[in-house]
Protein backbone atom coordinates (compact mmCIF):
# COMPACT_ATOMS: atom_id res chain seq x y z
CA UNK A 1 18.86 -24.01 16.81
CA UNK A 2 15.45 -24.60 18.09
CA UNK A 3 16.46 -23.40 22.01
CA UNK A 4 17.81 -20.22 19.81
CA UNK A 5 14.64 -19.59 17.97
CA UNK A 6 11.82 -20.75 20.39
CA UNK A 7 12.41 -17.83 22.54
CA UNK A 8 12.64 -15.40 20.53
CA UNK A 9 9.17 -16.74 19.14
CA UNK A 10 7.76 -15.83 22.19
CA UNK A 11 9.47 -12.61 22.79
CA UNK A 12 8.14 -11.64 19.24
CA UNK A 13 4.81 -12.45 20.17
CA UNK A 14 4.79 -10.89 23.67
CA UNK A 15 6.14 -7.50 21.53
CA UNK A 16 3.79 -7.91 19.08
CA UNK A 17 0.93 -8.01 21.88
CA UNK A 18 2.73 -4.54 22.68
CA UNK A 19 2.31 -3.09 20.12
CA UNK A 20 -1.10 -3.32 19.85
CA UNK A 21 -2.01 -2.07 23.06
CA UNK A 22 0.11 1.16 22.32
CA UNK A 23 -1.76 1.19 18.57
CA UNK A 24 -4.84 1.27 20.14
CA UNK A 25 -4.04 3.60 23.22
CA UNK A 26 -2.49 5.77 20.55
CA UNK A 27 -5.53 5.93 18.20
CA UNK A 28 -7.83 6.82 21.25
CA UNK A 29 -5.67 9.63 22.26
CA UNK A 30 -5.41 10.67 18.72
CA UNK A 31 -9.62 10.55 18.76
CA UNK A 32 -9.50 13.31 21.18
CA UNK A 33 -8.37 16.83 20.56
């Protein structure tokens, strides 16, 4: 179970990462008319 959940652990975190690049590029966009 752990070989299961260990790498989705790290896919989660490398998505998570993700998404907060394309928050942030998304909120700077949004900034600007």
């Amino acid at each position: 179970m752990l070989e299961h959940g260990t790498p989705s652990l790290i896919l989660w975190e490398i998505v998570e990462d993700l998404l907060e690049e394309v928050r942030s590029t998304y909120q700077y966009a949004n900034e600007e008319p």
